[in-house]
C-alpha atoms as a PDB file:
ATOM      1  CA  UNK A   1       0.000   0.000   0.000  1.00  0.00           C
ATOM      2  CA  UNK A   2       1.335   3.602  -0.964  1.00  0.00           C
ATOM      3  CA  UNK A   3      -0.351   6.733  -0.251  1.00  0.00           C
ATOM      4  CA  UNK A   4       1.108  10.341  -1.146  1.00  0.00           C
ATOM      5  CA  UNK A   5       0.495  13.187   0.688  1.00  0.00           C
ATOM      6  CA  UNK A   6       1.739  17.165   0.388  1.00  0.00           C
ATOM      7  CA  UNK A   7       3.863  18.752   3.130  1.00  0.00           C
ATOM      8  CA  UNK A   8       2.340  21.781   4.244  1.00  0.00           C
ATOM      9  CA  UNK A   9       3.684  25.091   5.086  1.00  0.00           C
ATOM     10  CA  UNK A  10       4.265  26.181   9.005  1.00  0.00           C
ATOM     11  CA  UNK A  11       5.514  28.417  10.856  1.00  0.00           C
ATOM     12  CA  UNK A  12       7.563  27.650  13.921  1.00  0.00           C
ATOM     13  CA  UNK A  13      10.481  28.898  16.102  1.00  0.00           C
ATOM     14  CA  UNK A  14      11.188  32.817  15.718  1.00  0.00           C
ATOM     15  CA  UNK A  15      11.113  33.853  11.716  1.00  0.00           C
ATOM     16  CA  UNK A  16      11.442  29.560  10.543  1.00  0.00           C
ATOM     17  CA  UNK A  17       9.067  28.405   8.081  1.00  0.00           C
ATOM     18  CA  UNK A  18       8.442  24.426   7.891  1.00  0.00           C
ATOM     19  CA  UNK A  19       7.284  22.058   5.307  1.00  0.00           C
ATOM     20  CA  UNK A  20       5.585  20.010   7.249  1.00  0.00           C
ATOM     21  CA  UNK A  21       5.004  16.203   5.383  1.00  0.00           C
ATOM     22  CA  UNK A  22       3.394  15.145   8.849  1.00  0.00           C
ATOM     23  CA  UNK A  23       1.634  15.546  11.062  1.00  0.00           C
ATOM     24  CA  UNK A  24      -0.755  17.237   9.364  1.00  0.00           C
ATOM     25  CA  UNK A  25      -5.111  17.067   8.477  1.00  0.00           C
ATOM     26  CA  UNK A  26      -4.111  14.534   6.376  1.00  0.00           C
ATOM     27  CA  UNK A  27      -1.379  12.290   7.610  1.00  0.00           C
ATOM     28  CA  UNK A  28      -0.736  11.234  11.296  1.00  0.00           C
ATOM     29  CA  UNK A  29      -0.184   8.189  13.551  1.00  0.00           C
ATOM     30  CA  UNK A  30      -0.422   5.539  13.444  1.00  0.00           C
ATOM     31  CA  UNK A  31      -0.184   5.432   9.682  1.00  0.00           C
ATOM     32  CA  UNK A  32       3.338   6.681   9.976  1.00  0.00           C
ATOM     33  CA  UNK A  33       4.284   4.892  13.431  1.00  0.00           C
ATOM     34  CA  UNK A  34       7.084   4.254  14.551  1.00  0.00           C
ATOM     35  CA  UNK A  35       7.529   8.089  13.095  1.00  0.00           C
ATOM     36  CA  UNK A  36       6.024  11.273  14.580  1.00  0.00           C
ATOM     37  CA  UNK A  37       6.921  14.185  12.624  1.00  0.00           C
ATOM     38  CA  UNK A  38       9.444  14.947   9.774  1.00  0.00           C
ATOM     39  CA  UNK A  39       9.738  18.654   8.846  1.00  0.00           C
ATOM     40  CA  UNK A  40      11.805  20.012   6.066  1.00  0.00           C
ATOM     41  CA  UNK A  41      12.902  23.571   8.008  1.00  0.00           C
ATOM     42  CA  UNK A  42      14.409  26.444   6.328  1.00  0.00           C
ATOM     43  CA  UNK A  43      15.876  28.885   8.930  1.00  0.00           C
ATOM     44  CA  UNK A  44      16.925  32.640   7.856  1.00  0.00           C
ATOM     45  CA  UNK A  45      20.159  33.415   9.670  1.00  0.00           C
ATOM     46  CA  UNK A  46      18.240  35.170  12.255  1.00  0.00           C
ATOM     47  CA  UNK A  47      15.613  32.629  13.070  1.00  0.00           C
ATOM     48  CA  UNK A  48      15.952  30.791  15.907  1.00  0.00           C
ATOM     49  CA  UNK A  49      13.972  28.154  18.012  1.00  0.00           C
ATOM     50  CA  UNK A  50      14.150  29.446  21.585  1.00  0.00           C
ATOM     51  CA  UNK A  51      14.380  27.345  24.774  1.00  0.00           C
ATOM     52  CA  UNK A  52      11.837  24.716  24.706  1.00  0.00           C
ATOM     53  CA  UNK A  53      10.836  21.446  26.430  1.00  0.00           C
ATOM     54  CA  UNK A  54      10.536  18.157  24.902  1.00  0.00           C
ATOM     55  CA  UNK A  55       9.847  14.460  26.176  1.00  0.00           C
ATOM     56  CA  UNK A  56       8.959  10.549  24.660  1.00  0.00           C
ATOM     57  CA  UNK A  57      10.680  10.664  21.119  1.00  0.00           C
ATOM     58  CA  UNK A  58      13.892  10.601  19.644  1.00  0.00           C
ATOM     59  CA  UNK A  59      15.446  13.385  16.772  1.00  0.00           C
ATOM     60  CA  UNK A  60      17.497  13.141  13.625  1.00  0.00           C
ATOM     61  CA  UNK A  61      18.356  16.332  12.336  1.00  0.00           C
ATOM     62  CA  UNK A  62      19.971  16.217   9.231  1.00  0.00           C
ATOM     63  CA  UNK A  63      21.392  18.859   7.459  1.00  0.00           C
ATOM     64  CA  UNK A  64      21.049  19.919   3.875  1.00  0.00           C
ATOM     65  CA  UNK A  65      22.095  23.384   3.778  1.00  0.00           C
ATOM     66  CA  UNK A  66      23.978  25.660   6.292  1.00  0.00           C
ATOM     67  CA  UNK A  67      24.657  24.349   9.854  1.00  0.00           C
ATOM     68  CA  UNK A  68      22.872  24.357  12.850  1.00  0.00           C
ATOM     69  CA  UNK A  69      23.333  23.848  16.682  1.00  0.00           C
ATOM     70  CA  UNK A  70      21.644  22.652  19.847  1.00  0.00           C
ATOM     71  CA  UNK A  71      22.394  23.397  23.499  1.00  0.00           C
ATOM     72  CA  UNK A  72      20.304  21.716  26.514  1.00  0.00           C
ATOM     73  CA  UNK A  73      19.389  21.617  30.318  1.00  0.00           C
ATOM     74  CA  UNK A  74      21.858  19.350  30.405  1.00  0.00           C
ATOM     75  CA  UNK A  75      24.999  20.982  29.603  1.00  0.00           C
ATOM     76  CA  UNK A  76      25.363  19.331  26.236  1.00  0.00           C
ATOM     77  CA  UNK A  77      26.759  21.951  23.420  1.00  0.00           C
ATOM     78  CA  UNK A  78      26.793  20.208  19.452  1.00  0.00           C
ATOM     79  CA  UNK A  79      26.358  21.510  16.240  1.00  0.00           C
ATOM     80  CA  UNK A  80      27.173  20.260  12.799  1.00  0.00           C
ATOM     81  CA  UNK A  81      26.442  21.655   9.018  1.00  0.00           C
ATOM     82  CA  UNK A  82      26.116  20.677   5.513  1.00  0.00           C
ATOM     83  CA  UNK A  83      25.679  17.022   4.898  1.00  0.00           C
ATOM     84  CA  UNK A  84      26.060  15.955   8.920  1.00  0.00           C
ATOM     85  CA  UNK A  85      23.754  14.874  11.282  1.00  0.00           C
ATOM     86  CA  UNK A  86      22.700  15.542  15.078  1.00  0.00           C
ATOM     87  CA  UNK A  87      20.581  12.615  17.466  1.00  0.00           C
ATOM     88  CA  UNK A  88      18.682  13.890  20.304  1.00  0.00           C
ATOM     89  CA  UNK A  89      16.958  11.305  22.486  1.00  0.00           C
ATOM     90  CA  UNK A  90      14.761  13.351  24.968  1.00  0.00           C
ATOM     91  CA  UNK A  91      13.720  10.547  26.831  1.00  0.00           C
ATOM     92  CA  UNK A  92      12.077  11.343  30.324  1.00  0.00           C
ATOM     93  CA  UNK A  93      12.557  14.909  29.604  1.00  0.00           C
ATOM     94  CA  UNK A  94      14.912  17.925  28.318  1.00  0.00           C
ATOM     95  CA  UNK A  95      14.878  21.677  27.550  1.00  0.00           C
ATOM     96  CA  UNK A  96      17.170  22.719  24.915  1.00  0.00           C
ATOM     97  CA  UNK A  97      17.463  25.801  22.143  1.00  0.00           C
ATOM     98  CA  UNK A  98      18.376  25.267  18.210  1.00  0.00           C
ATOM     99  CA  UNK A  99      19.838  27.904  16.113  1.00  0.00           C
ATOM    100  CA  UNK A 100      21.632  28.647  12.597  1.00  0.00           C
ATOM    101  CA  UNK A 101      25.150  28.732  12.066  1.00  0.00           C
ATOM    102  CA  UNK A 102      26.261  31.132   9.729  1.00  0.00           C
ATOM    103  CA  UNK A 103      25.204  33.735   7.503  1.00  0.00           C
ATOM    104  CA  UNK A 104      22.561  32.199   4.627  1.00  0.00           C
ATOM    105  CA  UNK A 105      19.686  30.353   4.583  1.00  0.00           C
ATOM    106  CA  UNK A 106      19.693  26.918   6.508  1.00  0.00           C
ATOM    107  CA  UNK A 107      17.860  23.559   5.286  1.00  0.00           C
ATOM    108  CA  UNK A 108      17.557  20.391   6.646  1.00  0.00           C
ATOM    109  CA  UNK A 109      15.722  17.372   7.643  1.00  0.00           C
ATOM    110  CA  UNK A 110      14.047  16.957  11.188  1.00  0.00           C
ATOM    111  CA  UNK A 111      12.591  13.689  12.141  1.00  0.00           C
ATOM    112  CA  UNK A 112      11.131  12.552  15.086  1.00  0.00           C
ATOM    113  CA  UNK A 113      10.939   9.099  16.483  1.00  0.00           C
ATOM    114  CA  UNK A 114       8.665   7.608  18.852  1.00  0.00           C
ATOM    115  CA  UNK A 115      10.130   6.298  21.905  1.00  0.00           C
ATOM    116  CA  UNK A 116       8.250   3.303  22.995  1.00  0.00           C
ATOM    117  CA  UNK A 117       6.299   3.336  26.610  1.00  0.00           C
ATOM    118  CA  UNK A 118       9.013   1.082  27.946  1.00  0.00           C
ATOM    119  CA  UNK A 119      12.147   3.679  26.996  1.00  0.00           C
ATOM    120  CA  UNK A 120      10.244   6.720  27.455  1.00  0.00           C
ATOM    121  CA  UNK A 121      12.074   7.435  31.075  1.00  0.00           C
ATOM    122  CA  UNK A 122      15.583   7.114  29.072  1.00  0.00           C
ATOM    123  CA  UNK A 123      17.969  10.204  30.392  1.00  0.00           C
ATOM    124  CA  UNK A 124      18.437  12.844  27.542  1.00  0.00           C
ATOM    125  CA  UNK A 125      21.625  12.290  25.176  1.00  0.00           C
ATOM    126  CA  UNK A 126      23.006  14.604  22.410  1.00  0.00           C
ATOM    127  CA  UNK A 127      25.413  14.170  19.592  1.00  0.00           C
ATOM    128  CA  UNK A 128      26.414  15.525  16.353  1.00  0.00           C
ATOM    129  CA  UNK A 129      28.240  13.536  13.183  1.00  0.00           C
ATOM    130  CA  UNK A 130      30.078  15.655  10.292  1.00  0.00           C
ATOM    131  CA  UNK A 131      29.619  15.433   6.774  1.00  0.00           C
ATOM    132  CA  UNK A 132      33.114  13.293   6.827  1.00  0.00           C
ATOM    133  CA  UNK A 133      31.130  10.745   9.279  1.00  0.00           C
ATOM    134  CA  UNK A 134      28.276   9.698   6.730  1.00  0.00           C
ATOM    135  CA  UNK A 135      28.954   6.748   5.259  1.00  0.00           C
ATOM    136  CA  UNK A 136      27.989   6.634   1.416  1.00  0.00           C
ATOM    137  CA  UNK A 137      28.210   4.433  -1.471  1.00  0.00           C
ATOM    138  CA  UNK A 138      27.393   4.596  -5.144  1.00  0.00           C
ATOM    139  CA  UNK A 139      24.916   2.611  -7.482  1.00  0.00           C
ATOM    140  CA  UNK A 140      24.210   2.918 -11.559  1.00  0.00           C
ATOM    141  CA  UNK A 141      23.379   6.825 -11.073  1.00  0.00           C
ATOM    142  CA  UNK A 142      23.214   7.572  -7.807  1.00  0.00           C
ATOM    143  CA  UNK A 143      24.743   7.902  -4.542  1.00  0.00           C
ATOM    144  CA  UNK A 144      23.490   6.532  -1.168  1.00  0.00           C
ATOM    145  CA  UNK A 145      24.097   8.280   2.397  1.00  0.00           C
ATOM    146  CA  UNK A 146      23.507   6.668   5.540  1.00  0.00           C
ATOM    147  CA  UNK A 147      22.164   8.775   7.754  1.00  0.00           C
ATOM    148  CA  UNK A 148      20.544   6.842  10.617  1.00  0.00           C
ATOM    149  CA  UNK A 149      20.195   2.852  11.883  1.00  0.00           C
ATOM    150  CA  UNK A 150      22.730  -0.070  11.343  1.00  0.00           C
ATOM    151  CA  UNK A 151      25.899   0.957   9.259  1.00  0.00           C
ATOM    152  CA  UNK A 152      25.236   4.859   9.652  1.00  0.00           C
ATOM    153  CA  UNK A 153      26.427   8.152  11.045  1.00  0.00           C
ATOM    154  CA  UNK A 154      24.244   7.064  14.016  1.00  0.00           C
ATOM    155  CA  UNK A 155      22.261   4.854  15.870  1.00  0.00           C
ATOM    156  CA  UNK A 156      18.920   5.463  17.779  1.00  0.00           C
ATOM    157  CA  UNK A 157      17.006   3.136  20.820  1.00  0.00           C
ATOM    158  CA  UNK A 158      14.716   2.019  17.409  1.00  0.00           C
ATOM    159  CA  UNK A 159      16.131   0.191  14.670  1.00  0.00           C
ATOM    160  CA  UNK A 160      15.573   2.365  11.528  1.00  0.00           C
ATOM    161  CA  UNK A 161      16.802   2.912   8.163  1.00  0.00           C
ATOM    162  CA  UNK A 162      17.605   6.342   7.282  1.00  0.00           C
ATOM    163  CA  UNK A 163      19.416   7.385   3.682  1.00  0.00           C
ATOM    164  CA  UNK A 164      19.989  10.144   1.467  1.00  0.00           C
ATOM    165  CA  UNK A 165      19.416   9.024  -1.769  1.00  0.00           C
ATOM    166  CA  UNK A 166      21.148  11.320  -5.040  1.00  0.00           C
ATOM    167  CA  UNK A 167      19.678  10.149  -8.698  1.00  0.00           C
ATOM    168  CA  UNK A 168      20.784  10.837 -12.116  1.00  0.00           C
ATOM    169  CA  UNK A 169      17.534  11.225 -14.476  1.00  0.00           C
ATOM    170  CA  UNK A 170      16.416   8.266 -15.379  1.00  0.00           C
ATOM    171  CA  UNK A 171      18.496   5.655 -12.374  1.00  0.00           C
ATOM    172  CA  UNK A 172      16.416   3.533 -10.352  1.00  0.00           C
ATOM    173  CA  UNK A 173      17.454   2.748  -6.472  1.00  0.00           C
ATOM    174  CA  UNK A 174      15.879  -0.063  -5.016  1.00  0.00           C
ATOM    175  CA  UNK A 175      15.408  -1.007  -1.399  1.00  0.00           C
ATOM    176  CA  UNK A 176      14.043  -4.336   0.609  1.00  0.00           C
ATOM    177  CA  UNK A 177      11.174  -3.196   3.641  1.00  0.00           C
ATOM    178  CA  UNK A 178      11.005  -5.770   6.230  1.00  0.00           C
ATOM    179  CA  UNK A 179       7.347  -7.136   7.335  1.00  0.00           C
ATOM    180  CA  UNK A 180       5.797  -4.642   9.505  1.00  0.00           C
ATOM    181  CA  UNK A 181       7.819  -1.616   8.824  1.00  0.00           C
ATOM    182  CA  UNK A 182       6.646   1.596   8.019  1.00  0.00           C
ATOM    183  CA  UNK A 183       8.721   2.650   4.945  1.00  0.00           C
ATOM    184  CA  UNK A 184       8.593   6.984   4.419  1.00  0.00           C
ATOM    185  CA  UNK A 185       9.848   8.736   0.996  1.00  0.00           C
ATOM    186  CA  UNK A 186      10.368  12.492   1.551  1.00  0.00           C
ATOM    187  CA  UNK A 187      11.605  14.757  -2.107  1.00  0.00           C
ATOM    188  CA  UNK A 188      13.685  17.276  -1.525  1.00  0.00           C
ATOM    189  CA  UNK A 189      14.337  17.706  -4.977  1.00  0.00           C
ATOM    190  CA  UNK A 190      12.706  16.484  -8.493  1.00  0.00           C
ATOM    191  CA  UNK A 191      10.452  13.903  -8.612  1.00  0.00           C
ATOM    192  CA  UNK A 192      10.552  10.213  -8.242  1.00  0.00           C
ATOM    193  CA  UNK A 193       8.265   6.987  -9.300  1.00  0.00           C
ATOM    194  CA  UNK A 194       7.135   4.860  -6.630  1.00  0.00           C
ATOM    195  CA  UNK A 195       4.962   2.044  -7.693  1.00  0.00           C
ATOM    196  CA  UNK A 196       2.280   3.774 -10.412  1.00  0.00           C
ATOM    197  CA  UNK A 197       3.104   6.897  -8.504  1.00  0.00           C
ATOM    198  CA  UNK A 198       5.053   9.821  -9.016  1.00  0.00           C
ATOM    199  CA  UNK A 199       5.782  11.891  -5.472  1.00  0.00           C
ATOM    200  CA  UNK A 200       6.989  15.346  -6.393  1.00  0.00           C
ATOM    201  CA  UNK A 201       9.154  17.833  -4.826  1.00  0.00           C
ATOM    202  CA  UNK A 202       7.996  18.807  -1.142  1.00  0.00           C
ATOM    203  CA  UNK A 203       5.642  15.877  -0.842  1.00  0.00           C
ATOM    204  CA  UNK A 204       5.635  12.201   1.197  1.00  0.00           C
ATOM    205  CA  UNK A 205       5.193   8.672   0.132  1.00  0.00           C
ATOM    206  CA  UNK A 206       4.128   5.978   3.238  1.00  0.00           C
ATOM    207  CA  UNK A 207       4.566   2.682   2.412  1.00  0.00           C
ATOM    208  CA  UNK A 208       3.338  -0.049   4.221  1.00  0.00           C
ATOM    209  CA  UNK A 209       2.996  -4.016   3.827  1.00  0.00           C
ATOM    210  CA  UNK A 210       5.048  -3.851   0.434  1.00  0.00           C
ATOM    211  CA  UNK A 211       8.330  -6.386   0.769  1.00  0.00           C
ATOM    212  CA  UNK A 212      10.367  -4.040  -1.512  1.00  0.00           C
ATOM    213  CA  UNK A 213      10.404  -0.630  -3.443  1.00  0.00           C
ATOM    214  CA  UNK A 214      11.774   0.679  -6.408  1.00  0.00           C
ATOM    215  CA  UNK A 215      12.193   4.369  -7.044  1.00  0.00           C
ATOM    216  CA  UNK A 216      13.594   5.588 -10.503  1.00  0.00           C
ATOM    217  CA  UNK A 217      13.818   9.588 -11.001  1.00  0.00           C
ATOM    218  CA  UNK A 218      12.353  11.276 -13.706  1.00  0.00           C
ATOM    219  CA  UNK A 219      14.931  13.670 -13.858  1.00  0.00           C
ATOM    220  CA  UNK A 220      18.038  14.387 -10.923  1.00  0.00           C
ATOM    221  CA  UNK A 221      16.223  14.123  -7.986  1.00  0.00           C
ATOM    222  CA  UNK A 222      16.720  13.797  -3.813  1.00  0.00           C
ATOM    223  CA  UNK A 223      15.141  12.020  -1.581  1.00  0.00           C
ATOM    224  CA  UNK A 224      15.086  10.681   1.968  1.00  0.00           C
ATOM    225  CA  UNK A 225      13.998   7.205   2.664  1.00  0.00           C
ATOM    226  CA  UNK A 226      13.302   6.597   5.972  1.00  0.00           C
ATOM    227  CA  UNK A 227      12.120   3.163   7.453  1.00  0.00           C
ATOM    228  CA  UNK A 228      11.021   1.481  10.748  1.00  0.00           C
ATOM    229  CA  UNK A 229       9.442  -1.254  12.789  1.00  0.00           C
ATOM    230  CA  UNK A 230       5.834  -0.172  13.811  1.00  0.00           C
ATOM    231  CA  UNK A 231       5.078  -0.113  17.818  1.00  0.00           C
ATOM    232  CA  UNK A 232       1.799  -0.744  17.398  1.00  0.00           C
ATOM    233  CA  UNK A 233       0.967   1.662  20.488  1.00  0.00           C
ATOM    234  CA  UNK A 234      -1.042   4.386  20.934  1.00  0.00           C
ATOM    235  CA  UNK A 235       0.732   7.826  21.889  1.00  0.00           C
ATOM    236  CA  UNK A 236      -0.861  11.112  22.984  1.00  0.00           C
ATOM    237  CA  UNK A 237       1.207  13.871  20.952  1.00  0.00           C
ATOM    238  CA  UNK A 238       0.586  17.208  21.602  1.00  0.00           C
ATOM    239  CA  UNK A 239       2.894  20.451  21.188  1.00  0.00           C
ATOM    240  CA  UNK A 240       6.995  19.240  22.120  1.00  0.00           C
ATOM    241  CA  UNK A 241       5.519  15.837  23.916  1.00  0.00           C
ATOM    242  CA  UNK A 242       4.787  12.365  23.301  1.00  0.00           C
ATOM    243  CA  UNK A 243       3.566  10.333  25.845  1.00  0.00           C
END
C-alpha cells in the first residue's frame, strides 16, 4: 500500500518556516508509526527556536544546507552543518534551544521518532556527526548516504533505516522493507516513481505491507527514505511531547 500526501507550510520557532510532510489534516499516527513528525525547516540566519521542552521521542536532524546547533538543560553543546547529522533522544525529559550557524539560509531534515512506553524514562543524550562521518556508497546513477540505523552516522534506541538518496535522471534505487515496517519517501528535490506513482518535490510517500520498493527519477532528484518497525501503540502527541 502507498499513499502520497503534500507537506504543508508552518511556521515555527522565531522567523522559521516548515514544510511540514506530517503531522498534518491529512497524515498522522499511526499510519506513519514508529515516526512522529518529519519537517523540512528552512531557517533565515536570524531565526531561531528558543528554549523549549521536549519528552517521549527521539530526533534526527539532518542537514542539507547551512549548519545548525543545539544546546540543553543538560549541559550538552553540538552543532554540525552541511551534509552531517545531530541525534537527540529526549527521553524522560529535556529543555534545549536550536539555532543557525552562519550567515545564509539553513535547510535540513528533522525527524522525530517515537520512543516506545518502555524507553520513554531514558535520560536525555546529544550528539552531532560531520559530513566526513556519513557513510555513502554509489549505485548505476546515484549515490546513497547513511544517515541513521545499522551501518550509519548514528544509531537510535529504534532500529531504523535512514538514507539520502542522489539520482541521475532516469536511475532507479531499489530497497528491501522488512514485514511490519513503516517505509517513508520524503523529495527534496525532483520527482521520483514509486509504484504507479510519481511523489513530487515537497511531498511524502508511506509505504506499508510492500516487501520491496523501487524508485527511478524522472529527472536528478533527492530524496530521503526513511524506514522502521511499527510499535503498534497508541501515543498522545501534543505540542513538544509524546507520551
Amino acid at each position: 500500500m502507498i499513499n502520497v500526501y503534500p507537506a504543508r507550510r508552518t511556521p515555527e520557532g522565531i522567523g522559521a518556516v516548515m514544510a511540514r510532510a506530517f503531522p498534518t489534516d491529512l497524515l498522522a499516527w499511526p499510519e506513519t508509526d514508529p515516526f512522529v513528525l518529519i519537517d523540512d525547516f528552512h531557517v533565515p540566519p536570524d531565526a531561531s527556536f528558543p528554549e523549549h521542552p521536549h519528552r517521549g521521542f527521539e530526533i534526527i536532524t539532518y542537514m542539507v544546507q547551512g549548519g545548525f546547533a543545539h544546546r540543553d538543560s543538560t549541559g550538552l553543546e553540538v552543532a554540525c552543518r552541511s551534509g552531517g547529522v545531530m541525534r537527540i533522544t529526549c527521553g524522560r525529559g529535556v529543555t534545549h534551544s536550536e539555532y543557525p550557524l552562519g550567515d545564509r539560509l539553513t535547510r535540513g531534515l528533522q525527524l522525530w521518532v517515537n520512543l516506545p512506553r518502555r524507553l520513554k524514562g531514558l535520560s536525555p543524550e546529544a550528539e552531532a556527526r560531520e559530513a566526513a562521518d556519513v557513510p555513502e556508497h554509489t549505485f548505476a546513477g546515484g549515490r546513497v548516504r547513511v544517515i541513521g540505523g545499522e551501518g550509519g552516522a548514528v544509531l537510535l534506541h529504534t532500529p531504523i533505516r535512514y538514507v539520502d538518496v542522489q539520482w541521475a535522471g532516469g536511475a532507479t534505487w531499489r530497497e528491501e522493507l522488512p514485514a511490519d515496517w513503516t517505509g517513508i519517501l520524503y523529495v527534496l528535490e525532483g520527482a521520483v516513481s514509486l509504484g504507479d506513482q510519481l511523489v513530487h518535490r515537497q511531498s511524502v510517500a508511506v509505504v506499508r505491507d510492500e516487501p520491496s520498493v523501487e524508485l527511478r527519477a524522472v529527472d536528478p532528484a533527492r530524496a530521503a527514505w526513511i524506514a522502521g518497525p511499527r510499535q503498534h501503540e497508541a501515543i498522545r502527541f501534543y505540542g513538544p511531547f509524546v507520551d
